[in-house]
C-alpha atoms as a PDB file:
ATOM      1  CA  UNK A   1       0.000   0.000   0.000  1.00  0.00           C
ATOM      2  CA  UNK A   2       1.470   3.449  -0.527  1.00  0.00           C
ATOM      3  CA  UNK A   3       1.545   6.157   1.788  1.00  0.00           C
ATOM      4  CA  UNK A   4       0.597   9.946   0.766  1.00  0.00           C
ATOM      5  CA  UNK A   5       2.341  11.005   3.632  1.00  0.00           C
ATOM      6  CA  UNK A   6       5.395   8.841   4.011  1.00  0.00           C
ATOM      7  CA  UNK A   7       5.914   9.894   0.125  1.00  0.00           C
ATOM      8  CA  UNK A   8       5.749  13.705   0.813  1.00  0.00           C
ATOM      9  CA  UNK A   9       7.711  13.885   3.094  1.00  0.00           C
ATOM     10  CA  UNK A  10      10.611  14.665   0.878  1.00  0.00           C
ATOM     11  CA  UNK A  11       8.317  16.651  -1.623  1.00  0.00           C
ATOM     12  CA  UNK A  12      10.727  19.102  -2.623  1.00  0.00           C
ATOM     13  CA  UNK A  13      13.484  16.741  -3.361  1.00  0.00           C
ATOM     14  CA  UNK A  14      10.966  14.509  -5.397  1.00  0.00           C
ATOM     15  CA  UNK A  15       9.362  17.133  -7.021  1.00  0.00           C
ATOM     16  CA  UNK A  16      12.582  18.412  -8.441  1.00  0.00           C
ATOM     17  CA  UNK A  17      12.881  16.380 -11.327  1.00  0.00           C
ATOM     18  CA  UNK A  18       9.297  16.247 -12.701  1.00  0.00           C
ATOM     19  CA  UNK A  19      10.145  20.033 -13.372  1.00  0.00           C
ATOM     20  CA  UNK A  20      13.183  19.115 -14.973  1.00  0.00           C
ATOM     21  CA  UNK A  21      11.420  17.064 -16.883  1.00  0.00           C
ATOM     22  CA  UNK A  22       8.322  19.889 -17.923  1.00  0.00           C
ATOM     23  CA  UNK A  23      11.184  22.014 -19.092  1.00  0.00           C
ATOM     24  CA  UNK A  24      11.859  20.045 -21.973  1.00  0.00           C
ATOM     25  CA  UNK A  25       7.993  19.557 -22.941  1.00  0.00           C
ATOM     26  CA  UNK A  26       7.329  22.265 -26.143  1.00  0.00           C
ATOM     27  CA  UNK A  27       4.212  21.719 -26.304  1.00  0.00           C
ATOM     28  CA  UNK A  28       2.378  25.314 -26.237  1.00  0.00           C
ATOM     29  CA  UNK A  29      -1.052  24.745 -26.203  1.00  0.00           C
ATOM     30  CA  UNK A  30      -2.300  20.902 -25.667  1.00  0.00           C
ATOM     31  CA  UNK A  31      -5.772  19.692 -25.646  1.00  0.00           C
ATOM     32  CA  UNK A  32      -5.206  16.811 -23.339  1.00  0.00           C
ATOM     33  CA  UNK A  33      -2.707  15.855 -20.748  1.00  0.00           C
ATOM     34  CA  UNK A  34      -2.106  12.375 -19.259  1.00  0.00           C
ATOM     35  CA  UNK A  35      -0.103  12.117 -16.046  1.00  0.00           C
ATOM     36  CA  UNK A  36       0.329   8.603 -15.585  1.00  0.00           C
ATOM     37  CA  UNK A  37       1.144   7.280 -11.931  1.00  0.00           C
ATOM     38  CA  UNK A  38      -0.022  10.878 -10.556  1.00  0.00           C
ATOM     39  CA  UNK A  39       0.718   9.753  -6.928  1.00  0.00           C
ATOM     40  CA  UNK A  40      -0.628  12.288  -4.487  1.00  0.00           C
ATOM     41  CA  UNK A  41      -1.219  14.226  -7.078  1.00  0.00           C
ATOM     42  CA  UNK A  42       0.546  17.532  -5.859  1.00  0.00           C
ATOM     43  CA  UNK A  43       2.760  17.631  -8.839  1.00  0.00           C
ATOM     44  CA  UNK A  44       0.089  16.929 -11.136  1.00  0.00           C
ATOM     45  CA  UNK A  45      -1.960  19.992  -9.659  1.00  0.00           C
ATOM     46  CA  UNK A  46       0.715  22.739 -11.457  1.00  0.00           C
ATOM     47  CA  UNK A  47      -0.018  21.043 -14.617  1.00  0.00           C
ATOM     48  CA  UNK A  48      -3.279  23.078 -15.072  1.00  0.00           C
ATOM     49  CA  UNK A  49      -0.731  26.514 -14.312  1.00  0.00           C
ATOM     50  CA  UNK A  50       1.485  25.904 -17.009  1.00  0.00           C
ATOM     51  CA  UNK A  51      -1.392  24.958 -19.246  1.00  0.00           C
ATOM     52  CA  UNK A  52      -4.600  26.073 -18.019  1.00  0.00           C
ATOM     53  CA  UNK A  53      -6.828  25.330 -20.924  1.00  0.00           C
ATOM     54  CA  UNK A  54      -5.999  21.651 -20.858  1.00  0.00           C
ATOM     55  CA  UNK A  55      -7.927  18.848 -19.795  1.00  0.00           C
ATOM     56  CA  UNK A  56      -5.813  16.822 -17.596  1.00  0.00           C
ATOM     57  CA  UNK A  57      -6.167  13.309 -16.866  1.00  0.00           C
ATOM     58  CA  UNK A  58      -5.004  11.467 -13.795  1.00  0.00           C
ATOM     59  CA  UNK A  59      -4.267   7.596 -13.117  1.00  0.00           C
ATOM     60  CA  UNK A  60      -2.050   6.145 -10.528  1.00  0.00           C
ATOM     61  CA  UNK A  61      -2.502   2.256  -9.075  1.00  0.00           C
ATOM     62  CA  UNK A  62      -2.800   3.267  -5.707  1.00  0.00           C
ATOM     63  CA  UNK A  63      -6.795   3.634  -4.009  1.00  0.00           C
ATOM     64  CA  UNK A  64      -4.874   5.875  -2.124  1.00  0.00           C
ATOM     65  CA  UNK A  65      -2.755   7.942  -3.800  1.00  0.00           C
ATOM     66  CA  UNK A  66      -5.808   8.481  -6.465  1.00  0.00           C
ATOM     67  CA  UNK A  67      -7.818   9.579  -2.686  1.00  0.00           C
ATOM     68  CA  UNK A  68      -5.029  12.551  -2.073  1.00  0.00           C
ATOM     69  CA  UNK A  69      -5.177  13.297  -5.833  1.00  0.00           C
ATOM     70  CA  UNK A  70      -8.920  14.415  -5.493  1.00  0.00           C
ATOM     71  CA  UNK A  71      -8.333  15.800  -2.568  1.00  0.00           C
ATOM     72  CA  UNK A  72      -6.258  18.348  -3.784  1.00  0.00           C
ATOM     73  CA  UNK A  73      -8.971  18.565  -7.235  1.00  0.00           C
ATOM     74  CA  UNK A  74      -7.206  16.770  -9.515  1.00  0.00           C
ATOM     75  CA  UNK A  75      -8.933  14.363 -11.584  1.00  0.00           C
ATOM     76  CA  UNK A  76      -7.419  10.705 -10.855  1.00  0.00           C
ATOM     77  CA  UNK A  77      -8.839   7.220 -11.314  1.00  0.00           C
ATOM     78  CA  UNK A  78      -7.467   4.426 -10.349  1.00  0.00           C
ATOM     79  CA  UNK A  79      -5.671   2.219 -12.986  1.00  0.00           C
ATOM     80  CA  UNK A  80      -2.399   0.503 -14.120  1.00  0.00           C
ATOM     81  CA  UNK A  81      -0.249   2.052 -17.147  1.00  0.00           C
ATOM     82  CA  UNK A  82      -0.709  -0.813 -18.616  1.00  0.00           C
ATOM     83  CA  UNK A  83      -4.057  -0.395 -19.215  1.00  0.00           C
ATOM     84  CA  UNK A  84      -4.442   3.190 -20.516  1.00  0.00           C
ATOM     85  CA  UNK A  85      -4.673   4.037 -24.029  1.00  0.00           C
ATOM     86  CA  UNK A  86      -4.282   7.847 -25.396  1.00  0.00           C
ATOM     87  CA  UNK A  87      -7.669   9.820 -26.693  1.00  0.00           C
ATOM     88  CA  UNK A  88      -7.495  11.348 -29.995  1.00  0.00           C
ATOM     89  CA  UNK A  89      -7.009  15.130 -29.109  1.00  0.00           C
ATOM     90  CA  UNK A  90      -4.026  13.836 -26.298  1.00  0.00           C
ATOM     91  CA  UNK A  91      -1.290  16.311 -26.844  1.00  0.00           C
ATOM     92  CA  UNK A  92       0.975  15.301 -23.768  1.00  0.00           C
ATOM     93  CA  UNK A  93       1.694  11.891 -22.151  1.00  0.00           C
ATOM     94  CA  UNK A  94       3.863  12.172 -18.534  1.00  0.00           C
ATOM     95  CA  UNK A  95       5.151   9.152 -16.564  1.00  0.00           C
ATOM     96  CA  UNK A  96       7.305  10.855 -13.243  1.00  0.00           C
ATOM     97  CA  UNK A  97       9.196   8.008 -11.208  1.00  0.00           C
ATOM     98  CA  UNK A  98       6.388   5.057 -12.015  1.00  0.00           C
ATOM     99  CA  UNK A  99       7.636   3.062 -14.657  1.00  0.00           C
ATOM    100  CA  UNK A 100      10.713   1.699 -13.506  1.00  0.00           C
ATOM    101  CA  UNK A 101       7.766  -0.591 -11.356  1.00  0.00           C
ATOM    102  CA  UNK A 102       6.491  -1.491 -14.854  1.00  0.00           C
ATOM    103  CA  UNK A 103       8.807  -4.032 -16.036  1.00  0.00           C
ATOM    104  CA  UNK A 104       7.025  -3.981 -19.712  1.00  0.00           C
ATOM    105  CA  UNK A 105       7.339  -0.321 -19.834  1.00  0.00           C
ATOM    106  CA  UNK A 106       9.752  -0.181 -23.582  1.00  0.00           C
ATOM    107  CA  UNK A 107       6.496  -2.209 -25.344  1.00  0.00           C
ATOM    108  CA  UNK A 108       3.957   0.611 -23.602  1.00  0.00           C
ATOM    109  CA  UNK A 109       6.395   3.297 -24.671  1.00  0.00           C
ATOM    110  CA  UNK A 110       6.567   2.061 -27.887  1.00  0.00           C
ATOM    111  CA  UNK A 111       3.029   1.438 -28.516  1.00  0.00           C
ATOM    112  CA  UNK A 112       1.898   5.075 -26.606  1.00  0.00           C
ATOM    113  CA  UNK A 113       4.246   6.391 -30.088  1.00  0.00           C
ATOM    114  CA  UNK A 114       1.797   4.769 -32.473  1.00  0.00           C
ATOM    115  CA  UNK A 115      -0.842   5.363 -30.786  1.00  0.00           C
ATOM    116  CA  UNK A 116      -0.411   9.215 -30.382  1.00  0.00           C
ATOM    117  CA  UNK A 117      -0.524  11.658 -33.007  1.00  0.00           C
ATOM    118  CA  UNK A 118       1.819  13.687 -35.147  1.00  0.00           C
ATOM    119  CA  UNK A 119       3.263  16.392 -32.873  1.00  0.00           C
ATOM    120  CA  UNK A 120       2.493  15.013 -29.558  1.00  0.00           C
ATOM    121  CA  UNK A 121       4.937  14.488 -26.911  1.00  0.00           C
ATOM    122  CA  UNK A 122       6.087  11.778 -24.436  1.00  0.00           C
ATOM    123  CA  UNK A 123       8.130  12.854 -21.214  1.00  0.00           C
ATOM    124  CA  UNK A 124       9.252  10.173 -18.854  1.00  0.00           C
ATOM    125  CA  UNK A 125      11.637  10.196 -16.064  1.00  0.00           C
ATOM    126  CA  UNK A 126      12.778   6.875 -13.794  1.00  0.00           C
ATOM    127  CA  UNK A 127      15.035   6.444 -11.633  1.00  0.00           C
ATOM    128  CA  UNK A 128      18.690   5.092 -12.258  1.00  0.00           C
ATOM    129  CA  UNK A 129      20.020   4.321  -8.824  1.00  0.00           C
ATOM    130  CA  UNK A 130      19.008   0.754  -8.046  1.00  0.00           C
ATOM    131  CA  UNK A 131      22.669  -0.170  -8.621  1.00  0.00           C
ATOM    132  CA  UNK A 132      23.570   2.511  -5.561  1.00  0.00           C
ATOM    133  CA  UNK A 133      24.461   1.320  -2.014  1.00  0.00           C
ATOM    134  CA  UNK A 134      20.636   2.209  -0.976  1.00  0.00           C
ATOM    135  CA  UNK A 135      19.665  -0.467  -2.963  1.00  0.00           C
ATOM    136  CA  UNK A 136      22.336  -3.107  -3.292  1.00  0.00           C
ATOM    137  CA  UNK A 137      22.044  -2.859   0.758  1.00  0.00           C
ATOM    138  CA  UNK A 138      18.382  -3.951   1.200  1.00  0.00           C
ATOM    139  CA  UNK A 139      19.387  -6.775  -2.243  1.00  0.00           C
ATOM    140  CA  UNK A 140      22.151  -8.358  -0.056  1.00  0.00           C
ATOM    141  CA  UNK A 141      19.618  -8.056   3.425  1.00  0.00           C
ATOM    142  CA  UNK A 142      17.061  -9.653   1.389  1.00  0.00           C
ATOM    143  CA  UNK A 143      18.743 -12.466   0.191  1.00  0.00           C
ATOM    144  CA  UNK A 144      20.600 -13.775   3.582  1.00  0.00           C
ATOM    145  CA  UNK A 145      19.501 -16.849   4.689  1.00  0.00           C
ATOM    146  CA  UNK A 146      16.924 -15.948   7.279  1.00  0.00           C
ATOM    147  CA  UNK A 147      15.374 -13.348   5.230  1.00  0.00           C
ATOM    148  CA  UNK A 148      15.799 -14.843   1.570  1.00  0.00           C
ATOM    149  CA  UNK A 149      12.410 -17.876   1.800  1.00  0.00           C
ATOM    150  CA  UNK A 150      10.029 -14.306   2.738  1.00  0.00           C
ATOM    151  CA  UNK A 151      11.872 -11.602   0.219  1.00  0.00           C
ATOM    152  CA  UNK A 152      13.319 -14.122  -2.464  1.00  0.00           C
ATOM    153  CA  UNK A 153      11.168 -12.829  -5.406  1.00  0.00           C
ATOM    154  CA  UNK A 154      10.787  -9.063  -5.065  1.00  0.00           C
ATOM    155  CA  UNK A 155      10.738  -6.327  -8.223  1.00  0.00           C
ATOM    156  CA  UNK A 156      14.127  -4.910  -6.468  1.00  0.00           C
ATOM    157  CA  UNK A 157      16.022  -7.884  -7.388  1.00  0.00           C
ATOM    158  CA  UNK A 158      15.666  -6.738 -11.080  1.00  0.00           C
ATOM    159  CA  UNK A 159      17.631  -3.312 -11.924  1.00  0.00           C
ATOM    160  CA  UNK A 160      17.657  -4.250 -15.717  1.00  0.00           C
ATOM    161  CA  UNK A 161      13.916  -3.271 -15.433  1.00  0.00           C
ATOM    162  CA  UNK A 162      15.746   0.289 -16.377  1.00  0.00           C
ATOM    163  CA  UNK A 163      17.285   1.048 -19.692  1.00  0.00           C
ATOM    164  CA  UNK A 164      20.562   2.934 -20.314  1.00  0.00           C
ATOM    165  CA  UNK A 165      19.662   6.295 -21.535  1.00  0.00           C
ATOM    166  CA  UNK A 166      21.091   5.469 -25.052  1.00  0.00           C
ATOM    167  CA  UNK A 167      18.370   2.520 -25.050  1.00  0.00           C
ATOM    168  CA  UNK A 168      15.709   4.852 -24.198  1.00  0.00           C
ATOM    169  CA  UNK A 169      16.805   7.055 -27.303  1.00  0.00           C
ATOM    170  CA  UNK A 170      17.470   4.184 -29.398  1.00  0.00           C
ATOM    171  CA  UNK A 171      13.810   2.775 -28.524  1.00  0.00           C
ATOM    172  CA  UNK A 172      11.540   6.179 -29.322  1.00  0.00           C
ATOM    173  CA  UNK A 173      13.699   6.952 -32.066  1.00  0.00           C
ATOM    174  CA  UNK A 174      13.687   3.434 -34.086  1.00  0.00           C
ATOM    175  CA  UNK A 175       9.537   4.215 -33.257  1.00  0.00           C
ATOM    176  CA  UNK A 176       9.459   7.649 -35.111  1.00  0.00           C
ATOM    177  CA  UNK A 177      10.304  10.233 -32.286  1.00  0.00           C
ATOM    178  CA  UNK A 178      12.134  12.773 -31.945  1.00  0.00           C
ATOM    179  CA  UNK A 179      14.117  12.240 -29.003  1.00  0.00           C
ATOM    180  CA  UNK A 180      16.000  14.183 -25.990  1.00  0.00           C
ATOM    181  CA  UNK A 181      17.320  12.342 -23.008  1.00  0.00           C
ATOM    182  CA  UNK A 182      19.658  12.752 -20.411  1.00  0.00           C
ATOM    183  CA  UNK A 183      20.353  11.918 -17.123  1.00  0.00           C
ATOM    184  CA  UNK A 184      21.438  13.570 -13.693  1.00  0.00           C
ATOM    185  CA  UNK A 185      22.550  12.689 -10.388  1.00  0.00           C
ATOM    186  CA  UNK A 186      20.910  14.814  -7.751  1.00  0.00           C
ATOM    187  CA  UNK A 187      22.823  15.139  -4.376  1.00  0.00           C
ATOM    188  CA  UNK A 188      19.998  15.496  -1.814  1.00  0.00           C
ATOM    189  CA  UNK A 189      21.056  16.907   1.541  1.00  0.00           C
ATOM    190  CA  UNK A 190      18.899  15.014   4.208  1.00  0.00           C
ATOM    191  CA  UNK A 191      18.209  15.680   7.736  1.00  0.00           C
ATOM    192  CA  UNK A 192      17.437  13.463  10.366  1.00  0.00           C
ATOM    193  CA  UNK A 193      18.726   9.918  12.475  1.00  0.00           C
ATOM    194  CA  UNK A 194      17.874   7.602   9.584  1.00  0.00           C
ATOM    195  CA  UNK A 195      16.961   9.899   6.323  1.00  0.00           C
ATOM    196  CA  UNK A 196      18.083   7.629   3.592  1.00  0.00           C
ATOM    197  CA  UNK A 197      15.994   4.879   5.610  1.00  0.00           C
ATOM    198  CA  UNK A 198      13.234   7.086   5.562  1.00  0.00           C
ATOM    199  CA  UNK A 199      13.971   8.070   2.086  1.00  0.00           C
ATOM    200  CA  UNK A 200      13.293   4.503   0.926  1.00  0.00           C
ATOM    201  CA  UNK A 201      10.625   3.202   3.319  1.00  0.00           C
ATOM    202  CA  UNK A 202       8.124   5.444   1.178  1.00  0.00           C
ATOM    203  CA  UNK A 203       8.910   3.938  -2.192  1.00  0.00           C
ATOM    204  CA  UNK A 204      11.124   0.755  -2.968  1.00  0.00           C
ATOM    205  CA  UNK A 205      11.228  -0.289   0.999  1.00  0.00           C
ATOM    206  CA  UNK A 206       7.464  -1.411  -0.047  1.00  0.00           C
ATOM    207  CA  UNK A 207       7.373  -4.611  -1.128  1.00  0.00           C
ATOM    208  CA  UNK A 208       9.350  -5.740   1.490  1.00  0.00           C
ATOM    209  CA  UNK A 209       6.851  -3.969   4.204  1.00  0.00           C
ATOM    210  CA  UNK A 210       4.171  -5.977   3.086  1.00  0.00           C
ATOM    211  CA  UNK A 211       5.762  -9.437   2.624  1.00  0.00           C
ATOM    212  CA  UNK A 212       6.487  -9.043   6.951  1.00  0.00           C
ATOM    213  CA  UNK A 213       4.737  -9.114  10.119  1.00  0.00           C
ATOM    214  CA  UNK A 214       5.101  -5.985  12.457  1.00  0.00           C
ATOM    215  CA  UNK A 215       8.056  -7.736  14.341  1.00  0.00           C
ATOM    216  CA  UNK A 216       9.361  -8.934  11.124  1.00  0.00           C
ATOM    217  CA  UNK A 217       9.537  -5.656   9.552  1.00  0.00           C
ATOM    218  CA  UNK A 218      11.340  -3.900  12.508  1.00  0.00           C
ATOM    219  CA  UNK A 219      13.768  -6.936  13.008  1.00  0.00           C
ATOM    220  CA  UNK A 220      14.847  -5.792   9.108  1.00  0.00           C
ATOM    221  CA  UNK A 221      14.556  -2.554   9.260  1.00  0.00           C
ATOM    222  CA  UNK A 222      17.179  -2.831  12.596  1.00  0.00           C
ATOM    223  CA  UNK A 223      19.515  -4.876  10.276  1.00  0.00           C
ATOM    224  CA  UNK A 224      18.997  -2.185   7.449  1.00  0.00           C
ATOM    225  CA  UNK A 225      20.060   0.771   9.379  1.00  0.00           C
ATOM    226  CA  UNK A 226      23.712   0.534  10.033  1.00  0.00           C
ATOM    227  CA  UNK A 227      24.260  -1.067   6.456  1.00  0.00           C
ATOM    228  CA  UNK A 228      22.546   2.352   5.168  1.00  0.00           C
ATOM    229  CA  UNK A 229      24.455   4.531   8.225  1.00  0.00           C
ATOM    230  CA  UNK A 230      28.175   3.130   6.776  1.00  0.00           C
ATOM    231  CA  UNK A 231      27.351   3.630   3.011  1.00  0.00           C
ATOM    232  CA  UNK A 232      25.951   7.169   3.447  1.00  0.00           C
ATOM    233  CA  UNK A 233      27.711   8.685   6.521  1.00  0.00           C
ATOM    234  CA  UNK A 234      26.014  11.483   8.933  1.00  0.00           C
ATOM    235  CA  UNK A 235      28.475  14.933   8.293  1.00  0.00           C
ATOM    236  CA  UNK A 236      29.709  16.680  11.276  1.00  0.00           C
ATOM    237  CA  UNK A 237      26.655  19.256  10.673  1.00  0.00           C
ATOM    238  CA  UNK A 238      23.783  16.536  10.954  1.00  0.00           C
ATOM    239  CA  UNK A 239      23.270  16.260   7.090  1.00  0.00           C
ATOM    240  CA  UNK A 240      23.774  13.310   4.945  1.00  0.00           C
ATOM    241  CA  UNK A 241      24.531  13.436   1.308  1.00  0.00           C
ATOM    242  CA  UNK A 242      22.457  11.329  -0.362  1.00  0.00           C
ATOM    243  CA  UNK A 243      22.809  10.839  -4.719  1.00  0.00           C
ATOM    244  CA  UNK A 244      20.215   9.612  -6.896  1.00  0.00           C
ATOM    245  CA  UNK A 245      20.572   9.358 -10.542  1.00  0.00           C
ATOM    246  CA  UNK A 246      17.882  10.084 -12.512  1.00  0.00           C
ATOM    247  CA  UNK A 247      17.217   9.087 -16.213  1.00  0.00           C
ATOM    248  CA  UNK A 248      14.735  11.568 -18.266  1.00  0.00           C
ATOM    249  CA  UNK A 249      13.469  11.170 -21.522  1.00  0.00           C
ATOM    250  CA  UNK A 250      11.646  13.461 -23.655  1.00  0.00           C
ATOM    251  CA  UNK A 251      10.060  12.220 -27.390  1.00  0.00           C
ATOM    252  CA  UNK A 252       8.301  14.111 -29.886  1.00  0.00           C
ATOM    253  CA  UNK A 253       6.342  12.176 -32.177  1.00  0.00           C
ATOM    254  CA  UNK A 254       6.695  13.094 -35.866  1.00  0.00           C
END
């Protein structure tokens, strides 16, 4: 289940790179706007700002992310990626941080090119980072003997889901895009006893939350903590430096 709360509470630092990402949209004046995987729906909300005579469309998987969407008037429904298809007049497909969980996600992009028309644009931006110590650290917890019958089988245990930012172009390109990608490693100065934990229990630190019990989940999240302490060290000041690459890409169908 995912959090609205436990995922905002670094809303600045995720919010970052979906504007990164809008930057490099041209569109001027689209009909329709997709935000696929809305989340909370807080990012989604500024959409309307930049292009107030849009109609923008809202899905996300989670009951209750889709709940803090509407909250804050944005119009979500619940639904996988998977599932969605563009509308004739949709000008503007965006996919922030949700389809590295997809592991399909080339075919949809692919097919979302076809599918749109001449002009339209696709902006995407996963994460890169399940090679850094964050990850690899919860991998190697995962798979020790008292852990690995429970947490043998879970989406982390795949970083190939993610394509090299050359793939990405090759992939939109070879399906009649125009194509801009890039990536970036942000350095996010965090605050706190366990940020990075904290960091993570709101997003890939899920699956393993609901494969435990309550005592199973603290007993792991005890082992976690000085793994995660000795990769990203607290700095005399408090802070902890924490990167996370970023892969965007940005396609222009012709």
């Amino acid at each position: 289940m995912w959090n609205p709360a436990v995922y905002l509470a670094y809303a600045d630092h995720r919010g970052r790179p979906f504007y990164d990402l809008l930057a490099r949209v041209g569109a001027d004046a689209p009909r329709r706007i997709a935000d696929l995987g809305c989340g909370p729906g807080n990012l989604t909300a500024d959409l309307t700002t930049r292009w107030p005579d849009a109609v923008v469309e809202a899905w996300d998987s989670s009951p209750e992310m889709v709940e803090a969407a509407r909250g804050r008037g944005v119009d979500a429904r619940v639904g996988d990626v998977r599932d969605w298809a563009p509308t004739p007049e949709t000008d503007v497909v965006i996919s922030n941080a949700t389809l590295h969980w997809v592991p399909e996600h080339p075919e949809l992009l692919v097919r979302w090119a076809g599918q749109l028309g001449s002009g339209a644009w696709i902006a995407v931006q996963v994460p890169g980072n399940f090679e850094a110590p964050s990850h690899t650290a919860v991998r190697d917890l995962a798979h020790r003997a008292h852990w690995a019958e429970l947490l043998h089988d879970l989406p982390f245990d795949t970083p190939e889901v993610v394509r090299t930012p050359v793939g990405y172009a090759g992939l939109l390109s070879d399906a009649g895009c125009a194509v801009d990608v890039w990536e970036t490693t942000y350095v996010h100065e965090l605050t706190g006893d366990h940020p990075v934990l904290e960091w993570i229990h709101g997003t890939s630190l899920r699956p393993v939350r609901a494969r435990l019990s309550e005592d199973q989940w603290h007993r792991f999240r005890d082992e976690l903590i000085p793994m995660l302490a000795a990769a990203y060290p607290r700095r005399a000041d408090g802070t902890t430096f924490f990167p996370f690459r970023r892969i965007f890409v940005v396609a222009q169908v012709r």
